[in-house]
Protein backbone atom coordinates (compact mmCIF):
# COMPACT_ATOMS: atom_id res chain seq x y z
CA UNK A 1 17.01 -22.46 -48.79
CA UNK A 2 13.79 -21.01 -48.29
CA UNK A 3 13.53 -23.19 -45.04
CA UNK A 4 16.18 -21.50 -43.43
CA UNK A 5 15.36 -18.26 -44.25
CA UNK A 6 12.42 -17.73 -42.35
CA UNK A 7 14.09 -18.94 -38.86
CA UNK A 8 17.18 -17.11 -39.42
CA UNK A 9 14.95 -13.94 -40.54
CA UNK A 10 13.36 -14.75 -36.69
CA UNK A 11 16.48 -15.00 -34.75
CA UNK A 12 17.54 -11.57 -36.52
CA UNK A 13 14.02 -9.74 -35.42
CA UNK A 14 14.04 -11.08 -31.83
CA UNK A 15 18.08 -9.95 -31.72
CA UNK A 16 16.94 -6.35 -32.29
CA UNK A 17 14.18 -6.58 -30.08
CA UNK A 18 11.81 -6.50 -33.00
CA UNK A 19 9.70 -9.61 -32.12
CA UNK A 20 9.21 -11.41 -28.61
CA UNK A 21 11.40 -14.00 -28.00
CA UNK A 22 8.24 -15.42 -25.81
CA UNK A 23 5.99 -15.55 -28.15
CA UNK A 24 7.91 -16.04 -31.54
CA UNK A 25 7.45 -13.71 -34.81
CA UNK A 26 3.63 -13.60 -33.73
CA UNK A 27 4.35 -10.07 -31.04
CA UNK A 28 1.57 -9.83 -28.04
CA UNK A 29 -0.73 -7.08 -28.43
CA UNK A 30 -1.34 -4.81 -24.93
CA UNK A 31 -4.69 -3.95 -23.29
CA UNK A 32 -4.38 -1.55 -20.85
CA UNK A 33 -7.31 -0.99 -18.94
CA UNK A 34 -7.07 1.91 -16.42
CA UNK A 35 -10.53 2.84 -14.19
CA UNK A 36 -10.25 6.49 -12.12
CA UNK A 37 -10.47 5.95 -7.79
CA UNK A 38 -11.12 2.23 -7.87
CA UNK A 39 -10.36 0.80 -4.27
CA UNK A 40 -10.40 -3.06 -3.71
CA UNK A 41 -14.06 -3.31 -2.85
CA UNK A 42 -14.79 -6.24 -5.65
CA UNK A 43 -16.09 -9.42 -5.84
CA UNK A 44 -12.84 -11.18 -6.68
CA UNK A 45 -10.95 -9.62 -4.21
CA UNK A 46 -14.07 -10.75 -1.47
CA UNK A 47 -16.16 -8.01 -1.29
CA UNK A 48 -19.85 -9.43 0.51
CA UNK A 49 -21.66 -6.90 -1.86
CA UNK A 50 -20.20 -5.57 -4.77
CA UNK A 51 -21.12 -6.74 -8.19
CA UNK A 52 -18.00 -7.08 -10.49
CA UNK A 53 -18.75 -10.01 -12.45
CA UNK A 54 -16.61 -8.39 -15.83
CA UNK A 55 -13.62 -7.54 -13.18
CA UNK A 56 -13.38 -10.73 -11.42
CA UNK A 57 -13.55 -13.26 -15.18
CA UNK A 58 -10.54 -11.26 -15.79
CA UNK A 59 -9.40 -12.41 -12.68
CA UNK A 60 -10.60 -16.19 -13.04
CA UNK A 61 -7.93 -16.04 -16.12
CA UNK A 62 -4.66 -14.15 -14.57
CA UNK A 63 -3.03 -13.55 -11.95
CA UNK A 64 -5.15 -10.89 -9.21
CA UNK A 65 -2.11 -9.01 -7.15
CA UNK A 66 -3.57 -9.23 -3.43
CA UNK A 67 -1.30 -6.48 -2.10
CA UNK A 68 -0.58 -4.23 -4.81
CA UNK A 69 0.24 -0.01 -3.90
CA UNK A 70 0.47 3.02 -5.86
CA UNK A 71 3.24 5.30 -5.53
CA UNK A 72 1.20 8.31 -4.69
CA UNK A 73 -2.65 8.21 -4.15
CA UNK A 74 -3.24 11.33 -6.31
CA UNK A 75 -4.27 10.78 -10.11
CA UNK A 76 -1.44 12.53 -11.65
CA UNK A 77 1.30 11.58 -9.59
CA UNK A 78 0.15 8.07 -9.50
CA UNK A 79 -0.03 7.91 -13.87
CA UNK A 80 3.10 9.88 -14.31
CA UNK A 81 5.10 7.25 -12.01
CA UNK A 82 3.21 4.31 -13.78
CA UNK A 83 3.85 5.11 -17.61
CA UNK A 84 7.78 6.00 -17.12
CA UNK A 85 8.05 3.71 -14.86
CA UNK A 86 9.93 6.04 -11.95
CA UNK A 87 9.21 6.89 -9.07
CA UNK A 88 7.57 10.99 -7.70
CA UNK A 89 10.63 12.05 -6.64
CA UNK A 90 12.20 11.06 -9.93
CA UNK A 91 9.14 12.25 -12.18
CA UNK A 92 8.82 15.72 -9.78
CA UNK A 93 5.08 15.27 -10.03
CA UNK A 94 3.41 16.16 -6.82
CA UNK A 95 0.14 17.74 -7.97
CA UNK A 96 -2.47 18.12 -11.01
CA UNK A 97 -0.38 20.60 -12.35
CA UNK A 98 2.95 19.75 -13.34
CA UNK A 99 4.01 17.67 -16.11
CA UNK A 100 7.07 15.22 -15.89
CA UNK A 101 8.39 16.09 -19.20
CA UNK A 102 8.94 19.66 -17.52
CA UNK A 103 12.00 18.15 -16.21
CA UNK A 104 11.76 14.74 -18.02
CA UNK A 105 12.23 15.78 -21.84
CA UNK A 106 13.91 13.07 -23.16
CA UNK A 107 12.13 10.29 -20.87
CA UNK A 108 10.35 6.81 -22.96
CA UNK A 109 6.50 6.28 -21.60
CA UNK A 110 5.45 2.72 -21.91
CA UNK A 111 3.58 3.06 -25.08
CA UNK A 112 6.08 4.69 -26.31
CA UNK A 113 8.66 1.87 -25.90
CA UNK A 114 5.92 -0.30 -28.20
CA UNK A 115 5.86 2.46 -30.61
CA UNK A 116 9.80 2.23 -31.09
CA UNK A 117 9.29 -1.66 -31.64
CA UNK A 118 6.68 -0.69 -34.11
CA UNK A 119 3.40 -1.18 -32.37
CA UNK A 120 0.22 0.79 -32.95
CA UNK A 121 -0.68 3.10 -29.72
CA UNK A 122 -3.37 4.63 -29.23
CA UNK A 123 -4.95 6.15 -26.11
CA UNK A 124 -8.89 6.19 -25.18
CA UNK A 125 -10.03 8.44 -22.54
CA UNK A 126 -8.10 8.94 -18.87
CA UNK A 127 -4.94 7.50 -19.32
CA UNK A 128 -2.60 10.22 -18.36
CA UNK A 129 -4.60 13.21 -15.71
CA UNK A 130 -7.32 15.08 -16.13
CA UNK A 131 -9.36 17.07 -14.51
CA UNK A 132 -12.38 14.84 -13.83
CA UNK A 133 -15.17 15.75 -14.14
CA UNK A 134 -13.69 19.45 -15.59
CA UNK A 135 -11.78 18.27 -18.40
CA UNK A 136 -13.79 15.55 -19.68
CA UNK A 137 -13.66 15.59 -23.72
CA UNK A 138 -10.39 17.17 -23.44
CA UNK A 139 -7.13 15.71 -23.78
CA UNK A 140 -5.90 16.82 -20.37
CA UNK A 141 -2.86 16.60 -19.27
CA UNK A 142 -1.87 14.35 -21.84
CA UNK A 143 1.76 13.34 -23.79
CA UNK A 144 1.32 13.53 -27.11
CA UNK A 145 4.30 11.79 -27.66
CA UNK A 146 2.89 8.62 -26.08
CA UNK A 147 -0.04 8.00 -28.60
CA UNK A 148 -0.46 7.88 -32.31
CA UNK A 149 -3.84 8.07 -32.10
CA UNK A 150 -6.08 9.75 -29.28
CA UNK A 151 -9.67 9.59 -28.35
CA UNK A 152 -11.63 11.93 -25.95
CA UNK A 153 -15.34 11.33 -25.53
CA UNK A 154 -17.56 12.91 -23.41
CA UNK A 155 -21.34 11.66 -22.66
CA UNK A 156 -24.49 12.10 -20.85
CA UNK A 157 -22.78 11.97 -17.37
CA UNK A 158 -21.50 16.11 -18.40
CA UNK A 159 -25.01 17.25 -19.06
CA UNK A 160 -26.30 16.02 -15.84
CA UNK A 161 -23.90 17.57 -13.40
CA UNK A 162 -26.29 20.55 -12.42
CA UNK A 163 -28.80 17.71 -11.65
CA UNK A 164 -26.33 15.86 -8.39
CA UNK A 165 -27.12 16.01 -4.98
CA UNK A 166 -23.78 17.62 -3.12
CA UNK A 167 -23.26 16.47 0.26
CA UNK A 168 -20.10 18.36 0.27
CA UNK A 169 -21.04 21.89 -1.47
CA UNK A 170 -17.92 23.72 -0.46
CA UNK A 171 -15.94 21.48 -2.61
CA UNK A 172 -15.89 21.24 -6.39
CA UNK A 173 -17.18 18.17 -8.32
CA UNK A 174 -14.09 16.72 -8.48
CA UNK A 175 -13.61 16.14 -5.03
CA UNK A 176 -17.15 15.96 -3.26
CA UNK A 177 -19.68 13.22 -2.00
CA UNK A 178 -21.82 13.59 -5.23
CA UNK A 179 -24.20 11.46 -7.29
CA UNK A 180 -27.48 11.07 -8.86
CA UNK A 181 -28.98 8.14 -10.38
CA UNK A 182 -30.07 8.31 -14.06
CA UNK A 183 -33.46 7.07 -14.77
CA UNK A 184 -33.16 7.74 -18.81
CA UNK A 185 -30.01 6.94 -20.10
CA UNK A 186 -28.28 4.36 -21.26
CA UNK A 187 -24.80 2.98 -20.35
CA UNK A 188 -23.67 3.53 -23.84
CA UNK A 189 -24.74 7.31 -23.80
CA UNK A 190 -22.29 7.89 -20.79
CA UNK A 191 -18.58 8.98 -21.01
CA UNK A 192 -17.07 5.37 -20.11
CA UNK A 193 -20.03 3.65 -22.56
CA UNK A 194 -18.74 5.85 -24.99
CA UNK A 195 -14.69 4.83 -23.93
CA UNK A 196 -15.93 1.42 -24.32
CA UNK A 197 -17.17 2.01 -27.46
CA UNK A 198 -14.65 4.22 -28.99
CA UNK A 199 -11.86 0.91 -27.82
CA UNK A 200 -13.90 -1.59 -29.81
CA UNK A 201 -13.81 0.63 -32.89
CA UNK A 202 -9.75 0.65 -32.35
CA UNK A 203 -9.82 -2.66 -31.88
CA UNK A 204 -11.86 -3.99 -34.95
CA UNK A 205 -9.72 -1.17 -37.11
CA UNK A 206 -6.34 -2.33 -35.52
CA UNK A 207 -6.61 -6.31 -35.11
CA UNK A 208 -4.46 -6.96 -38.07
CA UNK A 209 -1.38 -5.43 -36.64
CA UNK A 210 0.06 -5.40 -32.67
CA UNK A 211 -1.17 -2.29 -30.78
CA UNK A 212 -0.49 -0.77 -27.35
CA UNK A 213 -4.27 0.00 -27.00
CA UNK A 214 -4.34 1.73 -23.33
CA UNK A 215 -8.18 2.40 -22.30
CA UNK A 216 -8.86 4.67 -19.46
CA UNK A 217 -12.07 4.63 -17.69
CA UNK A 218 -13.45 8.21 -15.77
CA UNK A 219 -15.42 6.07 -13.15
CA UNK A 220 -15.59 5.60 -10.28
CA UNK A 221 -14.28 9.09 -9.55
CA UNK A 222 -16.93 11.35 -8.56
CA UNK A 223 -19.52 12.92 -8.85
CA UNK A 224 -21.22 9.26 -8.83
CA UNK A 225 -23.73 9.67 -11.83
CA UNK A 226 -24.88 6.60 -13.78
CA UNK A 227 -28.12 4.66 -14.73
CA UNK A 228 -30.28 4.14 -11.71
CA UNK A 229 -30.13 0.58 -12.57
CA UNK A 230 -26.95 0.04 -11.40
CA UNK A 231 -28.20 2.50 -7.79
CA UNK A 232 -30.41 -0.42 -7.89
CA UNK A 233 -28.15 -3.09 -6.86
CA UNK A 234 -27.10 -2.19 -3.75
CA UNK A 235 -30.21 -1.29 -1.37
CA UNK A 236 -29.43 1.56 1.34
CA UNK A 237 -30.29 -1.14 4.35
CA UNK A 238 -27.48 -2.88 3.39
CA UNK A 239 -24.93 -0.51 3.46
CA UNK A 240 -22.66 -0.27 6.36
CA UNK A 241 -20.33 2.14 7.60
CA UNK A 242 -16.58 1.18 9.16
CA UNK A 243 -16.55 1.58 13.54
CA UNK A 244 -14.35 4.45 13.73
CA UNK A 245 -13.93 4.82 17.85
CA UNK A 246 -14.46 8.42 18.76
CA UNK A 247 -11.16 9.09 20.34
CA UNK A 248 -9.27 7.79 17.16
CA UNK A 249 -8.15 11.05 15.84
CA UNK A 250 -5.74 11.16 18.91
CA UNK A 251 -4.33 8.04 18.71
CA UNK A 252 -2.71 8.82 15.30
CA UNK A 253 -0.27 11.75 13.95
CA UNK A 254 -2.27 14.30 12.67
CA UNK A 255 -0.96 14.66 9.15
CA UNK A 256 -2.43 10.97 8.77
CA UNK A 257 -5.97 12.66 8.85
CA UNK A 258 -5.16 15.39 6.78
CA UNK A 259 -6.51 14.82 3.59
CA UNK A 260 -10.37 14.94 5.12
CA UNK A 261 -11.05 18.80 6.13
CA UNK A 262 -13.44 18.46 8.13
CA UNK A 263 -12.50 15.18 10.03
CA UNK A 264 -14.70 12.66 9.61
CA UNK A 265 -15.77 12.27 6.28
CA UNK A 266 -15.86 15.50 5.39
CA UNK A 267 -18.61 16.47 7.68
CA UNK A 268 -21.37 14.30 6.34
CA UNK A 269 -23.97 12.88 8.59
CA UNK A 270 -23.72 9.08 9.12
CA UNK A 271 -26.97 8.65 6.36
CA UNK A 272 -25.28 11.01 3.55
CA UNK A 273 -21.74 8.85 4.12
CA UNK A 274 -23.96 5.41 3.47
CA UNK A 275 -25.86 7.17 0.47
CA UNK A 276 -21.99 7.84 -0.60
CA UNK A 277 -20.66 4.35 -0.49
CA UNK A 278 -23.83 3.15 -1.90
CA UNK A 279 -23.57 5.30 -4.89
CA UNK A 280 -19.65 4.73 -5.17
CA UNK A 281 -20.70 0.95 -5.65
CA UNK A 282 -23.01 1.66 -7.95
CA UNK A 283 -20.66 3.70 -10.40
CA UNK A 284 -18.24 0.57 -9.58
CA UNK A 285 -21.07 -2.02 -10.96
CA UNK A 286 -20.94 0.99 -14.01
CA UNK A 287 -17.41 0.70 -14.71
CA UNK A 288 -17.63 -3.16 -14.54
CA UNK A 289 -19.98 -3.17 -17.08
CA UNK A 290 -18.56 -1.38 -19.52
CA UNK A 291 -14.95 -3.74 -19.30
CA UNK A 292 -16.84 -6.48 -20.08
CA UNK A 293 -17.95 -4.95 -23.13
CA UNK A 294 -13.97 -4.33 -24.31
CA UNK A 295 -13.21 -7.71 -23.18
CA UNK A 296 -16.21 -9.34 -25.33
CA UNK A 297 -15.37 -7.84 -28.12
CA UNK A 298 -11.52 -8.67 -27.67
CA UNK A 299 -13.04 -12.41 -27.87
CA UNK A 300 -15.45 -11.73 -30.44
CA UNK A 301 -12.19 -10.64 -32.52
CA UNK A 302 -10.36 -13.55 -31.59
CA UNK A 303 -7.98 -11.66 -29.97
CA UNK A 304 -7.37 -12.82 -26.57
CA UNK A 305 -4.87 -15.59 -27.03
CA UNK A 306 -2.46 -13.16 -28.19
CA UNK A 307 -2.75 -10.01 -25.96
CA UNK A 308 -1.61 -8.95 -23.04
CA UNK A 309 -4.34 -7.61 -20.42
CA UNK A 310 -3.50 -5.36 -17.68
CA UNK A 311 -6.40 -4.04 -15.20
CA UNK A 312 -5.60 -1.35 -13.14
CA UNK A 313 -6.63 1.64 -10.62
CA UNK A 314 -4.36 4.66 -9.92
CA UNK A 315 -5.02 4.69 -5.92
CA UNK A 316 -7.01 3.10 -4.11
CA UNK A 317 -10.24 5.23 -2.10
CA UNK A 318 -11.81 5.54 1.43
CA UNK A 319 -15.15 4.23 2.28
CA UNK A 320 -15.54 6.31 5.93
CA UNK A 321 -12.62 3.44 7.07
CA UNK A 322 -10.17 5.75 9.31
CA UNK A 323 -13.08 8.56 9.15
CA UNK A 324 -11.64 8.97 6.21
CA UNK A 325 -13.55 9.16 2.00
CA UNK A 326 -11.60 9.55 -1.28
CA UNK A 327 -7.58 9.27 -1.42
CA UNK A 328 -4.41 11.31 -0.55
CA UNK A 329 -3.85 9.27 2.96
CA UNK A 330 -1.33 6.46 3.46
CA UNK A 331 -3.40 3.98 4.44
CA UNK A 332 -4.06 0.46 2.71
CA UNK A 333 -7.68 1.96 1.30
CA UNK A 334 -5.97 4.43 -0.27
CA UNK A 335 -2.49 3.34 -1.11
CA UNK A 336 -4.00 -0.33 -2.50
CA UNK A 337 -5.19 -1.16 -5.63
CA UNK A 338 -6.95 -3.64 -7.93
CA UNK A 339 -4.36 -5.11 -9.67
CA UNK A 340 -4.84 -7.84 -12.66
CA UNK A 341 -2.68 -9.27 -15.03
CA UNK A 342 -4.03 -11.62 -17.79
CA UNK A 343 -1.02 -13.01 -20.28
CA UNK A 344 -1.50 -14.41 -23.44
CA UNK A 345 -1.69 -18.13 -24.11
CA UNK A 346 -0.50 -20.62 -22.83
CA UNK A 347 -1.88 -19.50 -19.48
CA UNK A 348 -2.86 -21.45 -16.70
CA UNK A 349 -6.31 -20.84 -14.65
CA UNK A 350 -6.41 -17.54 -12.71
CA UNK A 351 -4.82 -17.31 -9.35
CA UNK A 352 -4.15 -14.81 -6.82
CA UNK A 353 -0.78 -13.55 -5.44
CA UNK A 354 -0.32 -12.83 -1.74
CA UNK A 355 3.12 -10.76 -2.61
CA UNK A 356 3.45 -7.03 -2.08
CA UNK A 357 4.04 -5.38 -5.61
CA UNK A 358 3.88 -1.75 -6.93
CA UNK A 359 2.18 -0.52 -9.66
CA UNK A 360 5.82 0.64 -10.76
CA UNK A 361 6.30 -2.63 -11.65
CA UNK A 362 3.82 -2.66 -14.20
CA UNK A 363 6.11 -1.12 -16.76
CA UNK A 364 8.81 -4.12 -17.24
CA UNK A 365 6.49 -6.17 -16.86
CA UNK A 366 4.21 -5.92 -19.76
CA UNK A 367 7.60 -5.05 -21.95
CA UNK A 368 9.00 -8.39 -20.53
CA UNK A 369 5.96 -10.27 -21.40
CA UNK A 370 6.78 -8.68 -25.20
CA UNK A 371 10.08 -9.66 -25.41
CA UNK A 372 11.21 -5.66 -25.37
CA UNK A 373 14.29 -4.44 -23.05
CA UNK A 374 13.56 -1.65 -20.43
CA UNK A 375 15.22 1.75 -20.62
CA UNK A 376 17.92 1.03 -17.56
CA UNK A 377 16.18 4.09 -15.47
CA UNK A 378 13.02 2.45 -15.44
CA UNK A 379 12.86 1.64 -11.25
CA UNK A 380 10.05 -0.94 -10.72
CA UNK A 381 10.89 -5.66 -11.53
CA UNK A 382 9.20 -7.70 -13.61
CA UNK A 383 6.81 -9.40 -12.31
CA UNK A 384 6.61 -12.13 -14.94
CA UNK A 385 7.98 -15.01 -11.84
CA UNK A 386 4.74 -13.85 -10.24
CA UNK A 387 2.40 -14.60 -13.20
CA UNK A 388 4.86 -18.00 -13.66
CA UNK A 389 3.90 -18.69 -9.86
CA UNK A 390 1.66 -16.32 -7.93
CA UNK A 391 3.11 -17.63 -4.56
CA UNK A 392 6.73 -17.50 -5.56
CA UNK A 393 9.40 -15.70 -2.75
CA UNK A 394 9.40 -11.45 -3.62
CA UNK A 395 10.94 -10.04 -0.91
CA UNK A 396 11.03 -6.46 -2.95
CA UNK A 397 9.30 -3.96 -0.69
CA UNK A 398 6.26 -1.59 -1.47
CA UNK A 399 6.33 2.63 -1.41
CA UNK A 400 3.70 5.45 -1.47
CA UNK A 401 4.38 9.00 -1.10
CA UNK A 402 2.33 12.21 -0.23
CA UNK A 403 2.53 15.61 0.07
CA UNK A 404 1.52 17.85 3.55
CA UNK A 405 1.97 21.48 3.86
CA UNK A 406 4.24 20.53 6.79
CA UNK A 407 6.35 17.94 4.36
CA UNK A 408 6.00 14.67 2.69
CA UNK A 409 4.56 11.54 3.84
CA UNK A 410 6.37 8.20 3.23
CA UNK A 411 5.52 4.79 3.58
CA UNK A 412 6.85 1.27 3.36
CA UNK A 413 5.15 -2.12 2.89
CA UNK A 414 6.92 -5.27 3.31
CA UNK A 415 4.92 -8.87 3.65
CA UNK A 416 4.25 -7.95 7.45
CA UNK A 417 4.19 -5.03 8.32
CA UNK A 418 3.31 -1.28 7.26
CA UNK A 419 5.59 2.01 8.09
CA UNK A 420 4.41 5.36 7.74
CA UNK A 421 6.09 8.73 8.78
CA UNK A 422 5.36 12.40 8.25
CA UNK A 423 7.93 15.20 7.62
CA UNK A 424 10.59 12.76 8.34
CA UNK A 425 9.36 11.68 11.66
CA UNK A 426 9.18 14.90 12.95
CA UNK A 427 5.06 15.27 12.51
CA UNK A 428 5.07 11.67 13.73
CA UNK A 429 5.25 8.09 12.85
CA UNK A 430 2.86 5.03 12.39
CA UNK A 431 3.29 1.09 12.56
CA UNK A 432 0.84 -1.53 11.89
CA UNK A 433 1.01 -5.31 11.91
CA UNK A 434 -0.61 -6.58 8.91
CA UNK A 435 -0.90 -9.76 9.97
CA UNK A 436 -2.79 -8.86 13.14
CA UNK A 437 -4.47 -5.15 12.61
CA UNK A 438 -5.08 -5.18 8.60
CA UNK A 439 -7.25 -1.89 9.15
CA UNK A 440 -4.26 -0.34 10.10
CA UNK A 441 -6.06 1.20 13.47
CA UNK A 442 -3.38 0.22 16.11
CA UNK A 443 -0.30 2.04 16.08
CA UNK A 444 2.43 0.25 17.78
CA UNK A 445 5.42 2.93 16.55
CA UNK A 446 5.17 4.31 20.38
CA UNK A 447 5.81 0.79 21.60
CA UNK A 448 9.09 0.05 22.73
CA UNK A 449 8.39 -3.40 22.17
CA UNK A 450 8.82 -3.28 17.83
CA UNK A 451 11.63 -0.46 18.09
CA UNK A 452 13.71 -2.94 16.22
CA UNK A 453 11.16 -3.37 13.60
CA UNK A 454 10.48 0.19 13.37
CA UNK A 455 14.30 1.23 12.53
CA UNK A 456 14.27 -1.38 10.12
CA UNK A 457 11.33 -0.08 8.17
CA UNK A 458 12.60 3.43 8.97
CA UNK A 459 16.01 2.24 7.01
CA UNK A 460 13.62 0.50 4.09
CA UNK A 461 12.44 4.33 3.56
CA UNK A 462 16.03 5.90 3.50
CA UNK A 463 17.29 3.67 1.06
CA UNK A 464 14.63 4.52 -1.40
CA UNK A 465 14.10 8.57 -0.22
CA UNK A 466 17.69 9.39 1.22
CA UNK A 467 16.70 13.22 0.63
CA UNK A 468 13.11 14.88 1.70
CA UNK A 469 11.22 16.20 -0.86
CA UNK A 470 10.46 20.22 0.02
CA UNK A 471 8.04 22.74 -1.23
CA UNK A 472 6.66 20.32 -4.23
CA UNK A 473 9.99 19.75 -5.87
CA UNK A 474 12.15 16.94 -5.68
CA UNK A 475 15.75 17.25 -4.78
CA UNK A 476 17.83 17.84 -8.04
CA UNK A 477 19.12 14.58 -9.25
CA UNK A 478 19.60 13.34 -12.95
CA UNK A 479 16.37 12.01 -14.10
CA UNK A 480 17.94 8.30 -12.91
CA UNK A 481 15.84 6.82 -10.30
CA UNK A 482 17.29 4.70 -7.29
CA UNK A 483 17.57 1.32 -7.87
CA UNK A 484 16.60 -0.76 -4.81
């Protein structure tokens, strides 16, 4: 009797969801592992000089999405849309400001979803916005209904602000070409040493029972201040700066080239841009660092083979490509973004997929991976046939959103090609062969040679935004987000 008990007392728990049917009575545990402004510059994703060891093991085990885009290169936006799993116009988050439950009340985050099927969640540092480097120790512009347990550190990185060299000293700390390299410290004394820190503590206190442990990184989002160790890696002579031809700006709508006041690079000199992207790779090499400590202890604690690892920036960020530093453009640098998904065991050696995804689709696919059913507005697929086989046909196309004072910006990415337009066409419109022009610097939507292509990626963005968005508010619809 008692043998039967035990796998009909199974096939009860997985019926209500309360155990994975993947994994048996034994439920995954989730690592979420967010970093602030990350672009693609890495090792594993072929970077010549960029020092990610910590990034690219994770890599080596799981599956590293090639060509995967946020839904809007702007912190806020960009979270909201990732932990309900809809899209801006859905979620009504434009800016730092608003908060989706504003018109969202009743919507189910992701760690929420694992809270219902009775995980432990808890949140470390930037998971949801803040203001960074403002609101550092705060809890931001958090949902407390996502977490059971929260954890807001703040380090040595705070007290050293006054101490950063300012290329950009019209703008505030939170969106200049900052940085200063720390001969003192030490990584643990810093705000993500301490996020690393605080996530090992939840871990050892937690590993009897499944969690939803989501770990947000503050780096590399400026100001760029860590140890001068990791300045160290990356000498200034062998730093170079993207050929931007000098006519460029005309050759593009203007709204493309908006987000940089002053074009280029926010009016740096050619040596302050290169001290920039130096110290950007430096905080990178930081950030690295400090996942590698969360991911030693996971195997010190023995539990890898049973938890799901997600890696994952909120936008992408400029390096002076387009003229262009930070985010808020359209462009791959900005829209693209690391992207790595480790299951739990079995898995098979790491391997990279070529297929365009959305970090919308992160959602169902960690609750697939658990065995736990989606909320039916929930927008973005699975991507569990992708970690089955990385090369597998996804013909599901890719969409990220901004905002101009002249009206939004929309694009579309399909395996081939790359759409943008502004205000609906009317402030212009931009087409780029991937295949051929991956910098996205040659616009063919003027040639009447790909007007076939360019209605058909012009239809791709009505399906998905039939109505404009105007003045920062979405058009009224029911909190349901359209299916594609």
């Amino acid at each position: 009797m008692k043998r039967l008990l035990l796998p009909t007392l199974a096939v009860l728990l997985t019926a209500t969801g309360l155990v994975s049917p993947v994994f048996g009575a034994q439920r995954p545990n989730v690592l979420f592992i967010s970093v602030d402004d990350m672009n693609n510059d890495l090792g594993t994703y072929g970077h010549p000089l960029v020092k990610s060891p910590s990034i690219d093991r994770l890599a080596a085990e799981g599956v590293r999405f090639d060509r995967a885009y946020c839904q809007f290169p702007l912190c806020s936006p960009s979270r909201s849309s990732v932990m309900t799993g809809l899209r801006p116009d859905v979620t009504r988050v434009f800016d730092l400001r608003y908060h989706f439950r504003q018109g969202l009340p009743d919507v189910v985050t992701l760690p929420q979803l694992f809270m219902k099927h009775g995980y432990f969640a808890a949140r470390v540092g930037k998971i949801y916005h803040y203001g960074n480097p403002g609101e550092i120790g705060t809890s931001g512009l958090d949902d407390p209904a996502s977490w059971d347990k929260v954890v807001n550190p703040s380090g040595r990185d705070k007290t050293l602000e006054s101490r950063v060299i300012n290329y950009t000293p019209k703008r505030g700390l939170g969106s200049s070409l900052s940085m200063y390299a720390d001969r003192d410290g030490k990584d643990e004394d810093y705000t993500d040493g301490k996020v690393a820190t605080e996530a090992i503590r939840l871990l050892e206190e937690n590993k009897d029972r499944p969690f939803f442990l989501a770990v947000g990184f503050y780096k590399p989002h400026c100001p760029y201040i860590v140890p001068a160790k990791y300045f160290d890696l990356y000498p200034l002579d062998k730093i170079k700066l993207p050929v931007v031809p000098v006519d460029y700006h005309d050759t593009v709508p203007a709204a493309a080239l908006a987000s940089n006041q002053p074009w280029p690079m926010l009016g740096a000199t050619s040596e302050q841009a290169r001290e920039t992207v130096r110290a950007y790779y430096a905080t990178l090499s930081f950030v690295d660092a400090q996942v590698g400590r969360v991911m030693d202890a996971l195997d010190r604690l023995k539990l890898r083979d049973n938890t799901i690892v997600v890696f994952w920036s909120d936008h992408g960020y400029h390096m002076g490509d387009h003229g262009l530093f930070m985010k808020q453009s359209l462009y791959e640098n900005s829209a693209r973004v690391p992207l790595i998904i480790v299951p739990p065991k079995p898995r098979r050696p790491g391997k990279p997929s070529p297929r365009t995804v959305e970090l919308l689709d992160m959602y169902p696919t960690i609750a697939d991976l658990a065995g736990i059913k989606v909320p039916p507005a929930v927008e973005g697929r699975s991507l569990r046939p992708l970690l089955e086989n990385p090369e597998a046909r996804w013909d599901h196309p890719a969409y990220t959103q901004v905002q101009r004072l002249g009206g939004p910006g929309y694009s579309v990415r399909t395996e081939r090609w790359s759409y943008m337009e502004w205000n609906r066409g009317a402030a212009g419109r931009e087409l780029y062969d991937l295949r051929a022009d991956p910098g996205e610097m040659n616009n063919l939507a003027g040639n009447p040679s790909y007007a076939a292509t360019l209605a058909e990626m012009q239809a791709l963005v009505r399906a998905v935004h039939p109505h404009p968005v105007e003045g920062g508010k979405a058009p009224a619809a029911g909190g349901k987000g359209k299916k594609r």
